[in-house]
C-alpha atoms as a PDB file:
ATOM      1  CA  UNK A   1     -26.087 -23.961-105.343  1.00  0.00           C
ATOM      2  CA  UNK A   2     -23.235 -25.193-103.400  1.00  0.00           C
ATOM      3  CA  UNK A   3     -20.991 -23.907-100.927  1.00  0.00           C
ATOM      4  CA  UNK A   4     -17.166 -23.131-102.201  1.00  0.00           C
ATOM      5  CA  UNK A   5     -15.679 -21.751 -99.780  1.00  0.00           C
ATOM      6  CA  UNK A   6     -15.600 -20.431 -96.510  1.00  0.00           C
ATOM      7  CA  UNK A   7     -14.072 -17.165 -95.306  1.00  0.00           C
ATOM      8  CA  UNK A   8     -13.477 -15.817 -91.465  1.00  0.00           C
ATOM      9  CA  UNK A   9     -13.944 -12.591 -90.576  1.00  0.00           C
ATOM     10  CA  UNK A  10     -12.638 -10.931 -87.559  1.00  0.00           C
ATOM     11  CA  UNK A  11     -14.498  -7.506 -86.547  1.00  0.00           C
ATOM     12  CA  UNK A  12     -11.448  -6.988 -84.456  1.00  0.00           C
ATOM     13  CA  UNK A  13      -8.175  -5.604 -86.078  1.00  0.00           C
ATOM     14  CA  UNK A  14      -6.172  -5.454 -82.812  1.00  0.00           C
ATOM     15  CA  UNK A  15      -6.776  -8.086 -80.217  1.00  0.00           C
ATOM     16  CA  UNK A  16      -4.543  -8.434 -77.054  1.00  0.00           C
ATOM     17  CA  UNK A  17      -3.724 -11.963 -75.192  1.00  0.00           C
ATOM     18  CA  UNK A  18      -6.386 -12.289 -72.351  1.00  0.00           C
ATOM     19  CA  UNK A  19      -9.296 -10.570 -74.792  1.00  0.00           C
ATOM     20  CA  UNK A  20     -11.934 -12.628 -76.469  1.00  0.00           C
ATOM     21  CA  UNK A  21     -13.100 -11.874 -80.004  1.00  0.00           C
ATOM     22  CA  UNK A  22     -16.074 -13.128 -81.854  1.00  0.00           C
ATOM     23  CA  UNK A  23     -15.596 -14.130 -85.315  1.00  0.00           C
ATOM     24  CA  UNK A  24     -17.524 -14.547 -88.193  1.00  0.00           C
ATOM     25  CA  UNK A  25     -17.961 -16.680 -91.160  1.00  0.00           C
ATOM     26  CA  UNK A  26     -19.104 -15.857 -94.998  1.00  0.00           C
ATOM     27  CA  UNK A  27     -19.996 -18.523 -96.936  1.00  0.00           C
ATOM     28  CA  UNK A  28     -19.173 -18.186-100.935  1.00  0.00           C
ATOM     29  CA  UNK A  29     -21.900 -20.010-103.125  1.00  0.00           C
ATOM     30  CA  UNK A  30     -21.009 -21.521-106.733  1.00  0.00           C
ATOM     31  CA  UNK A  31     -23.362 -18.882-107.866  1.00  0.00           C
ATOM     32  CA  UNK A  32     -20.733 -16.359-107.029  1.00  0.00           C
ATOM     33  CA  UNK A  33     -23.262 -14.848-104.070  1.00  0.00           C
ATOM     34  CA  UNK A  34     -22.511 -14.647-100.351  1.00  0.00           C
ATOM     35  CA  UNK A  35     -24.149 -14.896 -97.153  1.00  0.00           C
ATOM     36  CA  UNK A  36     -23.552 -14.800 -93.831  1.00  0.00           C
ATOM     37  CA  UNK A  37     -23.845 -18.134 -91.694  1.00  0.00           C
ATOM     38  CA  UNK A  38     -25.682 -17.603 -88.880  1.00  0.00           C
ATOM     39  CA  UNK A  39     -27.715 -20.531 -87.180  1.00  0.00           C
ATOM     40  CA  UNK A  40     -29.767 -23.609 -89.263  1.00  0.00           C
ATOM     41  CA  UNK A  41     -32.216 -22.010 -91.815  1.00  0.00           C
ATOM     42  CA  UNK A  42     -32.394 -20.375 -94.913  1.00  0.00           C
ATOM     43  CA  UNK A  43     -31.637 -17.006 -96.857  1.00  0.00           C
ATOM     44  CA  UNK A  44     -32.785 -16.461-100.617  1.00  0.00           C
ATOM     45  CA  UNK A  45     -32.819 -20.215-100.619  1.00  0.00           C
ATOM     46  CA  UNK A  46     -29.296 -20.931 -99.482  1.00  0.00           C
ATOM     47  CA  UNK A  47     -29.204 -23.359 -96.826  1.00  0.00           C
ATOM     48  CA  UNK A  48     -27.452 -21.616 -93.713  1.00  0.00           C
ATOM     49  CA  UNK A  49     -25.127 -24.528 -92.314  1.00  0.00           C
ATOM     50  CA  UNK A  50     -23.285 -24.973 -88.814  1.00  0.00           C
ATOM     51  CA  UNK A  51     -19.814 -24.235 -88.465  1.00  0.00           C
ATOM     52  CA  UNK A  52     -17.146 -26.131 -86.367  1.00  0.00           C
ATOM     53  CA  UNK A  53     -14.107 -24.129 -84.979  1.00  0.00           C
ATOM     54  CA  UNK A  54     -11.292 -24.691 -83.794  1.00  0.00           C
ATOM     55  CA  UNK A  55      -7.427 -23.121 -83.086  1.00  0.00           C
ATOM     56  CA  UNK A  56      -4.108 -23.924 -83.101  1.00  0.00           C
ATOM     57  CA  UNK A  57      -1.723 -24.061 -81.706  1.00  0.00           C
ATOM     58  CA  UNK A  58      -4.715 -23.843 -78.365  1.00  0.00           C
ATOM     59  CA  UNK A  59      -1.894 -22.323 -76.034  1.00  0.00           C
ATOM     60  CA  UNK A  60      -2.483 -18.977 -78.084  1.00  0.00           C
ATOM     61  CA  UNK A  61      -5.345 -19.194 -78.182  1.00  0.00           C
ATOM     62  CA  UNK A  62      -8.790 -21.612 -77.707  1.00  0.00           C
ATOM     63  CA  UNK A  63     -12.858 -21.171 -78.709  1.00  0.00           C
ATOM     64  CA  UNK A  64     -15.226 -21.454 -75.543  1.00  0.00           C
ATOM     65  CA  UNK A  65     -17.249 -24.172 -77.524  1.00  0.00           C
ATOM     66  CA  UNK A  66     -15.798 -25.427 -80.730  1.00  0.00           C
ATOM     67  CA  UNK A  67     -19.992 -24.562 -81.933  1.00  0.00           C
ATOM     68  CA  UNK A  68     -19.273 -21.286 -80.938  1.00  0.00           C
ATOM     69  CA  UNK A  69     -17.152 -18.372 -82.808  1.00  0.00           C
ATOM     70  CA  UNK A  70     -15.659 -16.720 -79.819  1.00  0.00           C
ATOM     71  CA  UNK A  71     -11.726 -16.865 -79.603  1.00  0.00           C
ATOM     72  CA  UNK A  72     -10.517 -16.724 -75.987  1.00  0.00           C
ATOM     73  CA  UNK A  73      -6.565 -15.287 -76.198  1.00  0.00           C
ATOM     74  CA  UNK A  74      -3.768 -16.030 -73.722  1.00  0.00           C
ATOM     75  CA  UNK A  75      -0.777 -15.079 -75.031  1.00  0.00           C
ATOM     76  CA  UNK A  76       1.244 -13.470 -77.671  1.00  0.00           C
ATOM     77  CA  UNK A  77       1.600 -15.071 -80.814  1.00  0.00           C
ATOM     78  CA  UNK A  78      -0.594 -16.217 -84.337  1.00  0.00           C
ATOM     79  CA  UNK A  79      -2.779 -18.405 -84.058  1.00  0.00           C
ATOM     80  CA  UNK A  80      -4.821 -20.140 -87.047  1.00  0.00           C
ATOM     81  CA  UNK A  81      -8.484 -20.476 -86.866  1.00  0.00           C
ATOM     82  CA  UNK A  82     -10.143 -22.924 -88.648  1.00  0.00           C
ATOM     83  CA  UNK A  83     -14.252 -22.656 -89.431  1.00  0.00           C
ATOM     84  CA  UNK A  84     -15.696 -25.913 -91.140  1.00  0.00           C
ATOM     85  CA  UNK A  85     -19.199 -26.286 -92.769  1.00  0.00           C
ATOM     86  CA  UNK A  86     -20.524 -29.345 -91.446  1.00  0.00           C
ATOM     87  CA  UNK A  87     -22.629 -30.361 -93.942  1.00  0.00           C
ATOM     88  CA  UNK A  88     -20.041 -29.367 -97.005  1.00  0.00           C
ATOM     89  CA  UNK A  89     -16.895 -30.086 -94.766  1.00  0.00           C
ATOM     90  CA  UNK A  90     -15.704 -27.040 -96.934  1.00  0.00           C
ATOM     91  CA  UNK A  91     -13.142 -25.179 -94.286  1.00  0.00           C
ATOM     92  CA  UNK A  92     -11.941 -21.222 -94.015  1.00  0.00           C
ATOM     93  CA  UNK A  93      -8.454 -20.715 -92.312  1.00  0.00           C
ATOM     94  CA  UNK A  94      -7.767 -17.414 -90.958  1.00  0.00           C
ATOM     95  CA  UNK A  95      -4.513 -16.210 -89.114  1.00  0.00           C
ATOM     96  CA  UNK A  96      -4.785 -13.831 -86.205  1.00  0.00           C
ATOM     97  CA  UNK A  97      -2.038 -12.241 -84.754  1.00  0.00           C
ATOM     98  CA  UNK A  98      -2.573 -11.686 -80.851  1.00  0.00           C
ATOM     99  CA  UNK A  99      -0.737  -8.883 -79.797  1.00  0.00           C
ATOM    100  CA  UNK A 100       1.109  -9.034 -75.915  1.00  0.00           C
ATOM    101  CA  UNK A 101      -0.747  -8.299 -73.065  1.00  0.00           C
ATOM    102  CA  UNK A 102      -2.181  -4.139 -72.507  1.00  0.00           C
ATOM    103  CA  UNK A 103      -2.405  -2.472 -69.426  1.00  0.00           C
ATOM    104  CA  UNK A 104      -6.305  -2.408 -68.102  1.00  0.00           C
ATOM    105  CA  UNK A 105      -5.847  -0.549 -64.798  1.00  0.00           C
ATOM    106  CA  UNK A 106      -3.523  -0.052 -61.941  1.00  0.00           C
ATOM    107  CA  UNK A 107      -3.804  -1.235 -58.147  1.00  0.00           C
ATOM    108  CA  UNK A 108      -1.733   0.157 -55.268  1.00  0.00           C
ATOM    109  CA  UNK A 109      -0.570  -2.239 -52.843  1.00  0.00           C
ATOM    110  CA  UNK A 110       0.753  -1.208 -48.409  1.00  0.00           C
ATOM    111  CA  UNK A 111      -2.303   0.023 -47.726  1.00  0.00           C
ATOM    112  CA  UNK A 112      -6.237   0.158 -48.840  1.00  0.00           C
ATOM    113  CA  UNK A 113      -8.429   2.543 -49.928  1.00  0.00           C
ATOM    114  CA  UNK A 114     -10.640   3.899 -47.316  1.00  0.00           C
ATOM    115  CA  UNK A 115      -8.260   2.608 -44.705  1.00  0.00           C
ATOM    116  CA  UNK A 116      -8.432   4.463 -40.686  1.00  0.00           C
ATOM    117  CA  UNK A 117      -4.371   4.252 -39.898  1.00  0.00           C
ATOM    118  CA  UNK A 118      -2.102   6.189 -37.034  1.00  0.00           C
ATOM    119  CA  UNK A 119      -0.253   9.421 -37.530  1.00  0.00           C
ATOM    120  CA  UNK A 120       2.580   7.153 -36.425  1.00  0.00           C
ATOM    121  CA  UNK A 121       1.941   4.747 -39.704  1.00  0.00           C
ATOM    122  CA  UNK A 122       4.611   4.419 -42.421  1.00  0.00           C
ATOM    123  CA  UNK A 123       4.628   1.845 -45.384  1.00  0.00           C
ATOM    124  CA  UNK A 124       5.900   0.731 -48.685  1.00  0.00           C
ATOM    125  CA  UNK A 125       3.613   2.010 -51.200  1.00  0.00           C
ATOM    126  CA  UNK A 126       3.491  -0.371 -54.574  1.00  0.00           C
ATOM    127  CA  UNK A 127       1.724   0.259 -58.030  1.00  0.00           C
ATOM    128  CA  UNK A 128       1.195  -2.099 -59.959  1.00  0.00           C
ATOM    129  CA  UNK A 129      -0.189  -2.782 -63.940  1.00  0.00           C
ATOM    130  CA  UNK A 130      -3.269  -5.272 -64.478  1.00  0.00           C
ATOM    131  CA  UNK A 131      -3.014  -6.439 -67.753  1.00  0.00           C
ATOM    132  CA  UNK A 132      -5.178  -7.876 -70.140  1.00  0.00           C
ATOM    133  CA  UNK A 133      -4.161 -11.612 -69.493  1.00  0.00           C
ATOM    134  CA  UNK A 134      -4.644 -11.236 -65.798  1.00  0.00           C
ATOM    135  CA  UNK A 135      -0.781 -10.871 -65.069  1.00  0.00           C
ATOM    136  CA  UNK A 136       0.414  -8.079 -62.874  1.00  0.00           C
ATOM    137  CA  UNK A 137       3.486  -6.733 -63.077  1.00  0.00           C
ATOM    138  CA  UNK A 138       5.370  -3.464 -60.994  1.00  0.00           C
ATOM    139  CA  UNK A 139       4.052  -0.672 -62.742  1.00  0.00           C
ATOM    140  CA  UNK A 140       7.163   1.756 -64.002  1.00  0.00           C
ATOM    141  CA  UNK A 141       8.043   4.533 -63.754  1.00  0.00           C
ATOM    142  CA  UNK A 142       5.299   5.927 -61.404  1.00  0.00           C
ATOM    143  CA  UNK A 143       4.444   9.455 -60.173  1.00  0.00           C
ATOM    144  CA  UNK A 144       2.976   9.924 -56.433  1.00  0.00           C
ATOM    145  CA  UNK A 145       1.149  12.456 -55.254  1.00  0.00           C
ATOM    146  CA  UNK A 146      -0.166  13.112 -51.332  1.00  0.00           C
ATOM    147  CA  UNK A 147      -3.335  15.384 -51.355  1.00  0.00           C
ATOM    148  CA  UNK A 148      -2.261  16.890 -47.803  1.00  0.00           C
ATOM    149  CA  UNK A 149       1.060  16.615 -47.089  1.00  0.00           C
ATOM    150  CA  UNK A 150       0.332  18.543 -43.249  1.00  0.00           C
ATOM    151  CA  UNK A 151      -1.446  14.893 -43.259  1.00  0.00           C
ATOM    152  CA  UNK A 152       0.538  12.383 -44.764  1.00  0.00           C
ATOM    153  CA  UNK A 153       3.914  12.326 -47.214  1.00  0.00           C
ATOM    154  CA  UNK A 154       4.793   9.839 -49.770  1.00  0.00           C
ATOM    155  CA  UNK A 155       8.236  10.281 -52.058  1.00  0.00           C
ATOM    156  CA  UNK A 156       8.889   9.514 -55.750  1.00  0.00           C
ATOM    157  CA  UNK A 157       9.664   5.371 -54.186  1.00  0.00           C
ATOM    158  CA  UNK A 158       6.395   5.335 -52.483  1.00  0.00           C
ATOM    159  CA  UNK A 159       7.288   5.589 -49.361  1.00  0.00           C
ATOM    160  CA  UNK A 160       4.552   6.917 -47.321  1.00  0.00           C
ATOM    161  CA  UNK A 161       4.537   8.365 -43.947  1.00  0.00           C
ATOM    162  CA  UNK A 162       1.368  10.218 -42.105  1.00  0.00           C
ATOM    163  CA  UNK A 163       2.183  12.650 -39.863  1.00  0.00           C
ATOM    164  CA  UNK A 164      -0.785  14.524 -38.515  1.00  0.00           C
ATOM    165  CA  UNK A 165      -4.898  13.409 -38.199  1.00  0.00           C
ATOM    166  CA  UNK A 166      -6.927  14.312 -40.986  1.00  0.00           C
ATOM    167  CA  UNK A 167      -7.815  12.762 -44.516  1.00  0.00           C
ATOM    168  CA  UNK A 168      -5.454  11.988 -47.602  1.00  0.00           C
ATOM    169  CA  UNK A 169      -5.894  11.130 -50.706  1.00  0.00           C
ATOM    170  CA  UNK A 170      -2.924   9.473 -52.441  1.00  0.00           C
ATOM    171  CA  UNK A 171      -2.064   9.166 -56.397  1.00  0.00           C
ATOM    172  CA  UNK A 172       0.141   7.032 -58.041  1.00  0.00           C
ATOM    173  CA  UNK A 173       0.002   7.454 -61.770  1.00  0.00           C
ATOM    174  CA  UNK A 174       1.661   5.482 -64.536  1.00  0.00           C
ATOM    175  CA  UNK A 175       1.618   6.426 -68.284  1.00  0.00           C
ATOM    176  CA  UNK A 176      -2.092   6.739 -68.925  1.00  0.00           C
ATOM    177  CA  UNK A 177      -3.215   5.070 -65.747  1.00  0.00           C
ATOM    178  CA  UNK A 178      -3.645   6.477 -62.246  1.00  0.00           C
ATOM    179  CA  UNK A 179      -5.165   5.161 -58.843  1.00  0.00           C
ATOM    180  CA  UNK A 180      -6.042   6.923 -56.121  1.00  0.00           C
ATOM    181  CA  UNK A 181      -6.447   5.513 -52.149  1.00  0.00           C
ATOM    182  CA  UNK A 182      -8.079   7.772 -49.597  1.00  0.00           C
ATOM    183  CA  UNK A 183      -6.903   7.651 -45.807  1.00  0.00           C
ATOM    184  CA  UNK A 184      -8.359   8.558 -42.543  1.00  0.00           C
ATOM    185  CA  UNK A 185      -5.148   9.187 -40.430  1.00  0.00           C
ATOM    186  CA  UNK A 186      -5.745   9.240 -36.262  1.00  0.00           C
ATOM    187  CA  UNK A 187      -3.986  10.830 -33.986  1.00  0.00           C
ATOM    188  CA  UNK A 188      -1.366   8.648 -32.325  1.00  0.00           C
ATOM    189  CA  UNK A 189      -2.276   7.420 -28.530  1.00  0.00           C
ATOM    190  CA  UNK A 190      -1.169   9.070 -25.925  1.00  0.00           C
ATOM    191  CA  UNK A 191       0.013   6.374 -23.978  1.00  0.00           C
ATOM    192  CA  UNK A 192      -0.594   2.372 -25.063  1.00  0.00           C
ATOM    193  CA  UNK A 193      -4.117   0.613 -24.025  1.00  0.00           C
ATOM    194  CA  UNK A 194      -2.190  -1.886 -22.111  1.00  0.00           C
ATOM    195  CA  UNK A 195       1.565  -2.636 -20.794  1.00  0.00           C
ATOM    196  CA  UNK A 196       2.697  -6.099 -19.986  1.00  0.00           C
ATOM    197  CA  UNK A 197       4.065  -7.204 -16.756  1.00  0.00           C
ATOM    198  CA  UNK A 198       6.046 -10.130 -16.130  1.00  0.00           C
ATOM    199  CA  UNK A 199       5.484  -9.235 -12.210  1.00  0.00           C
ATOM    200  CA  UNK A 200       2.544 -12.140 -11.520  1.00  0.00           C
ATOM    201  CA  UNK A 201       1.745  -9.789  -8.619  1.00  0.00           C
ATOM    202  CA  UNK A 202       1.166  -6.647 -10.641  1.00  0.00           C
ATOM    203  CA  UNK A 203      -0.259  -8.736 -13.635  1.00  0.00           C
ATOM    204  CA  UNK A 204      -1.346  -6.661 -17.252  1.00  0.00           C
ATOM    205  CA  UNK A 205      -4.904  -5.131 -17.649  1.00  0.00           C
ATOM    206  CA  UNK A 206      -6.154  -5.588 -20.240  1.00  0.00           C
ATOM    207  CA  UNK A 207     -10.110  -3.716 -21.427  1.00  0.00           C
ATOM    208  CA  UNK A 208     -11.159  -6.151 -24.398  1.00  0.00           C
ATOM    209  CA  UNK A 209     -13.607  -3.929 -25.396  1.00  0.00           C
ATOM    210  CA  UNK A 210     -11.287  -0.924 -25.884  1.00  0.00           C
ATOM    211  CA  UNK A 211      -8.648  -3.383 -27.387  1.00  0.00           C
ATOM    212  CA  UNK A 212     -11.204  -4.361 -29.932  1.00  0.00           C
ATOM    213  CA  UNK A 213     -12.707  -1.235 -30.912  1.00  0.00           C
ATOM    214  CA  UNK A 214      -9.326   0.407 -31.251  1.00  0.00           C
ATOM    215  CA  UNK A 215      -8.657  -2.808 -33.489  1.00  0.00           C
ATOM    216  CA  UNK A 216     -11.725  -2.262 -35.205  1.00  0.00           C
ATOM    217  CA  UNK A 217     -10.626   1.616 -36.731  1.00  0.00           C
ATOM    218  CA  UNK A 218      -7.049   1.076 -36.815  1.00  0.00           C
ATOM    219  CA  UNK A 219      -5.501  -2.730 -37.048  1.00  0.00           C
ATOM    220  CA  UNK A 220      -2.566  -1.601 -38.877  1.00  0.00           C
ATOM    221  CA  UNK A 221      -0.701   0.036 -35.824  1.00  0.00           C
ATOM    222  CA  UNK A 222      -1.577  -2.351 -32.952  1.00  0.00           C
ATOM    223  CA  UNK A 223       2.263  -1.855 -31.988  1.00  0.00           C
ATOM    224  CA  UNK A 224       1.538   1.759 -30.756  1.00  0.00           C
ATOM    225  CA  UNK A 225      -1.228   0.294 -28.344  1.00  0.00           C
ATOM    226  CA  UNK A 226       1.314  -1.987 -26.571  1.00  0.00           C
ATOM    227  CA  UNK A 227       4.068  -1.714 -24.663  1.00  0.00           C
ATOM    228  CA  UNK A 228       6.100  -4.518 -22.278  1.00  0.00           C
ATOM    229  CA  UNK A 229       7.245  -3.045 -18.884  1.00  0.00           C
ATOM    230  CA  UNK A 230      11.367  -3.243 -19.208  1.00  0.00           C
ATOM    231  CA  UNK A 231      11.707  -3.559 -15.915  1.00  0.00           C
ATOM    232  CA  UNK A 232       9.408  -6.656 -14.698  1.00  0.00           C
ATOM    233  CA  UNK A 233      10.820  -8.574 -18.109  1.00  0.00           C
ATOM    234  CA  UNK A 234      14.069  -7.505 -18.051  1.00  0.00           C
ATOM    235  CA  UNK A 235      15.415 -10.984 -17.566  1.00  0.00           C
ATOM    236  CA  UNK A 236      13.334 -12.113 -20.541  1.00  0.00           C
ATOM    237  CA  UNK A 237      15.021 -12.553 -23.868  1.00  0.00           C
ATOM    238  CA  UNK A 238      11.500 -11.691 -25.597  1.00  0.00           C
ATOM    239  CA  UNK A 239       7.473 -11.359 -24.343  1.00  0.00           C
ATOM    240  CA  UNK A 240       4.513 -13.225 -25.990  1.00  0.00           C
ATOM    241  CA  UNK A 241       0.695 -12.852 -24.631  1.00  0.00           C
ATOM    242  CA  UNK A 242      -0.883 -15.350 -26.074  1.00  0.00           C
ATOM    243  CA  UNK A 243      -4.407 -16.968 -26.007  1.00  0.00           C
ATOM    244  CA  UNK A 244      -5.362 -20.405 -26.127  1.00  0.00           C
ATOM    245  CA  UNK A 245      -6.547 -21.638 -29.714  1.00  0.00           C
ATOM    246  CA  UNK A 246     -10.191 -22.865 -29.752  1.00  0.00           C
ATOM    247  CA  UNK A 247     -10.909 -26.574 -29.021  1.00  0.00           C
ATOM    248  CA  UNK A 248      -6.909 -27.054 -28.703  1.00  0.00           C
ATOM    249  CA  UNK A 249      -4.051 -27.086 -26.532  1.00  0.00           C
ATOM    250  CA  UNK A 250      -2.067 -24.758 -28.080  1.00  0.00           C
ATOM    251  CA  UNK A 251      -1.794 -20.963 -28.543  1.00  0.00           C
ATOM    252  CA  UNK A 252      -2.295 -18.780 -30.902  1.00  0.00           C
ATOM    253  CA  UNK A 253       0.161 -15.543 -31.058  1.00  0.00           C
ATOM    254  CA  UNK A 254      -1.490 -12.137 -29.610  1.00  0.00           C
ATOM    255  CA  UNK A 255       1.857 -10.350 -28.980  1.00  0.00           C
ATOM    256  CA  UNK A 256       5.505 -10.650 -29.934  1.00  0.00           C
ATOM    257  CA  UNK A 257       7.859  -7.679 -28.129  1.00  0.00           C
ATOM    258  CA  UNK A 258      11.858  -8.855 -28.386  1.00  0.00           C
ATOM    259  CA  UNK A 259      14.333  -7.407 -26.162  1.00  0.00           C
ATOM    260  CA  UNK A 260      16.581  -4.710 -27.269  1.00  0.00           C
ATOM    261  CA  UNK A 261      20.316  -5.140 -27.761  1.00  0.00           C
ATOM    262  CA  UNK A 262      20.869  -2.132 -26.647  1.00  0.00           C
ATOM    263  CA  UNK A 263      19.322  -1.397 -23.480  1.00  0.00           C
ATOM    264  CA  UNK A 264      17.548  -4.254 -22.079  1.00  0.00           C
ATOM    265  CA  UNK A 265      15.231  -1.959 -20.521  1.00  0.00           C
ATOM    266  CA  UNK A 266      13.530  -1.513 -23.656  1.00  0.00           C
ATOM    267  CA  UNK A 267      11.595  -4.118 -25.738  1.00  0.00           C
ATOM    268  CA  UNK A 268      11.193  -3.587 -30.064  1.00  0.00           C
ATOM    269  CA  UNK A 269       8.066  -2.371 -31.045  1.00  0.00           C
ATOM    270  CA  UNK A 270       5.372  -5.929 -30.470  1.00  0.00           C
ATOM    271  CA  UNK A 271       4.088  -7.968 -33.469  1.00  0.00           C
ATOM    272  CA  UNK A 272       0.717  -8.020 -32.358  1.00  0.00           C
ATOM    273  CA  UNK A 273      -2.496  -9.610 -34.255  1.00  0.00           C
ATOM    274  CA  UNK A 274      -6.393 -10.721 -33.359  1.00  0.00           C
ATOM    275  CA  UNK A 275      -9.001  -9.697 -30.893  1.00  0.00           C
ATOM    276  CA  UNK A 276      -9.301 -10.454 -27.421  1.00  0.00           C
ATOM    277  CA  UNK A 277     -12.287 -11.441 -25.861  1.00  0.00           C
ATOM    278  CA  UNK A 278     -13.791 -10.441 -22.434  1.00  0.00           C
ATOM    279  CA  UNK A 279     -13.564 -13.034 -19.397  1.00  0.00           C
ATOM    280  CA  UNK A 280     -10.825 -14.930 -22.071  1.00  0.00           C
ATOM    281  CA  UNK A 281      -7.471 -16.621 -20.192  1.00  0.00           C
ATOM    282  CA  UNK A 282      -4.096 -14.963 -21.691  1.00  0.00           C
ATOM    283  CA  UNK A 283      -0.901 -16.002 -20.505  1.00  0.00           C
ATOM    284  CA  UNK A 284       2.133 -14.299 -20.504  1.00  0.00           C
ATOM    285  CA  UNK A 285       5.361 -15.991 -21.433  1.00  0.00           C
ATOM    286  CA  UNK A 286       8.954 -15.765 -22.870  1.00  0.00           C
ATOM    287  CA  UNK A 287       9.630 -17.794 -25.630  1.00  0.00           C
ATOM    288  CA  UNK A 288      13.454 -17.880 -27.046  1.00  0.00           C
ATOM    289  CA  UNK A 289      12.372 -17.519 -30.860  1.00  0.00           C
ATOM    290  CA  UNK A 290      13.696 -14.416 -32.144  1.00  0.00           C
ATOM    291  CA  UNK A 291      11.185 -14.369 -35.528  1.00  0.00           C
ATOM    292  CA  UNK A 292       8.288 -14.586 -33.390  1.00  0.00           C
ATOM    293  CA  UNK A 293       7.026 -17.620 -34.929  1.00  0.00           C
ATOM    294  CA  UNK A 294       5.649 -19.439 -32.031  1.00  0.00           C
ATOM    295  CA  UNK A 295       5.627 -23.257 -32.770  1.00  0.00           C
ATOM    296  CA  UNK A 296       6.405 -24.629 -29.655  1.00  0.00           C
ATOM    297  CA  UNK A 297       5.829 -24.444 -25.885  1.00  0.00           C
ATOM    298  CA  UNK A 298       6.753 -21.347 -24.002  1.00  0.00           C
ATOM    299  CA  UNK A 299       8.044 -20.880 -19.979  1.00  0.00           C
ATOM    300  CA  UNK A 300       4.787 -19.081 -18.613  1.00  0.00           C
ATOM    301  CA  UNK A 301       5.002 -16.711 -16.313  1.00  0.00           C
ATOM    302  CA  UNK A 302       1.398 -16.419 -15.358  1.00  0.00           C
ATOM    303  CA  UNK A 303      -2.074 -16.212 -16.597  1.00  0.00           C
ATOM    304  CA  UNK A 304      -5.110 -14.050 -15.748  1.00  0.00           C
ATOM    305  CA  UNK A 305      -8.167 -12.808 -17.323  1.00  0.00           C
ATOM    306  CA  UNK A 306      -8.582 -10.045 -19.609  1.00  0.00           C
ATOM    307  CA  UNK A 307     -12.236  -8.133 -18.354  1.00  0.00           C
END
């Protein structure tokens, strides 16, 4: 008895680019029986035979090992799969039509789940679609919900604002798909952990420990624990405190607080990032690049030690 032909079957009527199927083949004997082809061997006497694969065109799809039946998708379109006995060379074609990418889940972007934030925080909430390829696109149209709006808001753009301490739970939901973040929101300080002076004789205090376990809870809204004395920097286009960067001569940002147009009493709200560290030398100094990118050198005004 000889093999005649081979024929591909796919378990899988509807399979989306980025899924993987697993495929089988049938061989058809010249005494009009069947059997499934499986590994070396033999069934009823038929000799059980290996089976090549391959695809094309391979930017539909591809198979993990060209000894192994499972198609790997990656994008929309048909692609023909090809099974050939090696021992007959007798080959099966089979066309499979790979349908564009499904939605798997949903992910909200501005802040994270489980996040400790300030009653002061507001952000740009974002949904968006994983699909079965790996691509992500905006999810649309999308439906928020705030568990506790006494807590925090969020409207139908995702625009979310806390206003009081408590917890939150927040829902977007998108077609069939929903994702919820939940939010520990503090109340705001009372006054900032630190201001900075650009008086050398009244120079800033700052408590590294309190600095880093506010940090710790809440590094979204280091702004609120800053603020630059308008008076002593009046005369200074824009404020950095910055810290030296380890085993180099140059900085690394810690604070970024711009003069405001308006009143020059008053300095923006500071870019501020990192940890400070007890007994570590921060200088204060005005730098004259409005994006806060520090690059360069600065005019210092002084240093001194944070405790």
């Amino acid at each position: 008895m000889k093999v005649t032909s081979i024929e591909i079957k796919n378990d899988e009527p509807l399979i989306a680019a980025g899924e993987s199927t697993d495929l089988r083949t049938i061989a058809h004997y010249s005494d009009n029986s069947t059997a499934e082809i499986k590994s070396f061997g033999s069934n009823g006497g038929k000799t059980l035979t290996s089976i090549s694969w391959s695809a094309s065109p391979s930017s539909i799809a591809n198979f993990t090992s060209a000894s192994i039946g499972t198609l790997n998708t990656s994008r929309h379109g048909v692609v023909t799969v090809t099974a050939t006995d090696f021992y007959s060379k007798i080959s099966g074609t089979l066309d499979i039509t790979v349908s564009a990418p499904l939605q798997t889940s949903m992910v909200i972007g501005g802040l994270n789940d489980k996040q400790t934030i300030s009653a002061r925080t507001t952000a740009q909430l974002t949904a968006t679609a994983i699909k079965t390829d790996g691509s992500r696109q905006p999810a649309t149209p999308v439906v928020w919900i705030s568990s506790n709006t006494a807590v925090a808001s969020v409207d139908a753009s995702g625009n979310f604002k806390a206003a009081a301490a408590g917890s939150v739970s927040i829902t977007a939901t998108s077609g069939a798909f929903s994702k919820i973040i939940n939010l520990t929101v503090l109340a705001p300080l009372s006054k900032p952990l630190f201001v900075v002076s650009c008086d050398p004789s009244h120079p800033t205090v700052i408590d590294a420990v309190q600095w880093n376990t506010q940090y710790a809870i809440d590094s979204v809204n280091a702004t609120e624990w800053v603020a630059v004395d308008g008076v002593s920097c009046q005369s200074r286009f824009a404020v950095e405190l910055l810290t030296p960067s380890t085993g180099s001569s140059l900085y690394d940002i810690k604070l970024f607080s711009a003069r405001s147009p308006e009143n020059s009493a008053v300095f923006l709200p500071a870019v501020v990032g990192g940890n400070f560290s007890a007994k570590q030398v921060v200088s204060v100094g005005e730098t004259k690049d409005p994006a806060g990118t520090f690059i360069g050198t600065f005019t210092e005004i002084y240093t001194f030690v944070v405790k």
